[in-house]
Protein backbone atom coordinates (compact mmCIF):
# COMPACT_ATOMS: atom_id res chain seq x y z
CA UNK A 1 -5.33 30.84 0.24
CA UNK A 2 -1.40 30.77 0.87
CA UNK A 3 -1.53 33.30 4.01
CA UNK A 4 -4.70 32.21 5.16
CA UNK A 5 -2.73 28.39 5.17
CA UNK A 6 0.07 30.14 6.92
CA UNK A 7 -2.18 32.13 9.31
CA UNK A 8 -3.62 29.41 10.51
CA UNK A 9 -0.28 27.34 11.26
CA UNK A 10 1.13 30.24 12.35
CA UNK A 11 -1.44 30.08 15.17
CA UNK A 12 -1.44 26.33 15.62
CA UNK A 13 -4.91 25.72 14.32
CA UNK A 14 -4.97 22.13 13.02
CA UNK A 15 -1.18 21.79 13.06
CA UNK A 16 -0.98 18.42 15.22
CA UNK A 17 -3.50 16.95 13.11
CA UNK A 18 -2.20 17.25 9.73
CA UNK A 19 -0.09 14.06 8.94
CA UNK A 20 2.80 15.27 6.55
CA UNK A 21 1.09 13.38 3.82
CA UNK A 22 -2.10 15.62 3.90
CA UNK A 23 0.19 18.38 4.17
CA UNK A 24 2.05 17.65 0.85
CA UNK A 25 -1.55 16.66 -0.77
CA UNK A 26 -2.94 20.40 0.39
CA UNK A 27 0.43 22.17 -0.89
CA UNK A 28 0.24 20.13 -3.69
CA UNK A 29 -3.10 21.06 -4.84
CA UNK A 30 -2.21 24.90 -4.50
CA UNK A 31 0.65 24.34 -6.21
CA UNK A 32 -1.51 22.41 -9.30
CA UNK A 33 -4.06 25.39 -8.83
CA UNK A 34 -1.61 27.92 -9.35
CA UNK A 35 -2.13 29.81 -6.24
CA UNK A 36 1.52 29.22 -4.95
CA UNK A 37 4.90 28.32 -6.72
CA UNK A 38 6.59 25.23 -6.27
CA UNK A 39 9.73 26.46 -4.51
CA UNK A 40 7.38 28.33 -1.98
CA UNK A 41 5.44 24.87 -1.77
CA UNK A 42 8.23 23.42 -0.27
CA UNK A 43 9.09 25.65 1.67
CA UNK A 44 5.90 26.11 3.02
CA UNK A 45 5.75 22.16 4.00
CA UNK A 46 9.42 22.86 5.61
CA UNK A 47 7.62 25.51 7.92
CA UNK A 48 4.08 23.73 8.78
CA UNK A 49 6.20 20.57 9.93
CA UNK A 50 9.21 22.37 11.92
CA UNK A 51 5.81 24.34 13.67
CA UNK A 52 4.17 21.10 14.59
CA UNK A 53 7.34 19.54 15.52
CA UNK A 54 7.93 22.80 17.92
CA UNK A 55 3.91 22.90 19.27
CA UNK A 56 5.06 18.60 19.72
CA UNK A 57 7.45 19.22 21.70
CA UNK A 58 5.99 22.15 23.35
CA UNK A 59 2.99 19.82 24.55
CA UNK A 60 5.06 16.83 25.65
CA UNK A 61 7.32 19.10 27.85
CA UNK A 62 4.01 20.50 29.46
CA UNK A 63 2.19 16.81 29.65
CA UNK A 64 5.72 16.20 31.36
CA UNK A 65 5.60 18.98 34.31
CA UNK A 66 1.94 18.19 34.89
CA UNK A 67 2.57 14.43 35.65
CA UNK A 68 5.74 15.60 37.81
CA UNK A 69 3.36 17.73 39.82
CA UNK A 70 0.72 15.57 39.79
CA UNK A 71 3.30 12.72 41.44
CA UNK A 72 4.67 15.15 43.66
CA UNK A 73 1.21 16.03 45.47
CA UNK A 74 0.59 11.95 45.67
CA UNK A 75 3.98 12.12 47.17
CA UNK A 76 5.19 9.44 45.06
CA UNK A 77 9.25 8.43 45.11
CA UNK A 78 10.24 8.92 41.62
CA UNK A 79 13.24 6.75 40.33
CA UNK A 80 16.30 8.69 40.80
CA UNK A 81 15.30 9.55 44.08
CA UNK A 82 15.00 5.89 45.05
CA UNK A 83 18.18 5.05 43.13
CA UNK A 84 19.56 7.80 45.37
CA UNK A 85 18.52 6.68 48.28
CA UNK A 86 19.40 2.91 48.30
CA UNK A 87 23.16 4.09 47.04
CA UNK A 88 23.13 5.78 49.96
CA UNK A 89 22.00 2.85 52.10
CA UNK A 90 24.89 0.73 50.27
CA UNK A 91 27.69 3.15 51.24
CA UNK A 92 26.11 2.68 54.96
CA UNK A 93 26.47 -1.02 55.14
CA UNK A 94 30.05 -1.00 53.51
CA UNK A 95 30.78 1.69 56.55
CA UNK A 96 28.77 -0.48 58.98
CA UNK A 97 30.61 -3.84 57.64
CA UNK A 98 34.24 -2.24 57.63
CA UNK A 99 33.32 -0.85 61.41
CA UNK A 100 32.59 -4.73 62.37
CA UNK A 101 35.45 -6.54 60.69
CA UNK A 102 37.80 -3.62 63.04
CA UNK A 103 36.33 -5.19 66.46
């Protein structure tokens, strides 16, 4: 039951839907059956969460690129470029201003 647990996590079946309380319950019960110790109990919990945490992260940073791209073809002005560009508008009127006040 312990490597088929760890199999499965290990391929990221069911990993983002485990809360870490059902986690604990499930190690807990093979713990109480006898099927694992305690010391590997927690340290399977360690693993299962730092795996979901990675697969987490892994899926934002993907959800992330795909809205970039998606933007991108709509040819949307994202933030910094905006920011960007009006800072560079600025520095033109403070040119444009300083050119005036010479005449």
């Amino acid at each position: 039951m312990f490597e088929l647990l760890r199999k499965a996590v290990a391929l990221g079946l069911g990993a983002m839907d485990l809360s870490e309380k059902k986690i604990k319950e499930i190690v807990d019960d093979l713990v109480k059956r006898g099927e694992i110790k305690r010391s590997e109990g927690a340290k399977l919990i360690d693993e299962i969460l730092k795996k979901a945490d990675k697969s987490k992260a892994e899926i934002e940073k993907k959800i992330q690129e795909g809205i970039r791209t998606a933007l991108h073809k709509v040819d949307l002005v994202q933030k910094k470029d905006l920011d960007s560009a009006v800072r560079g508008l600025e520095k033109k009127i403070e040119q444009l201003k300083k050119q005036v006040e010479k005449q």
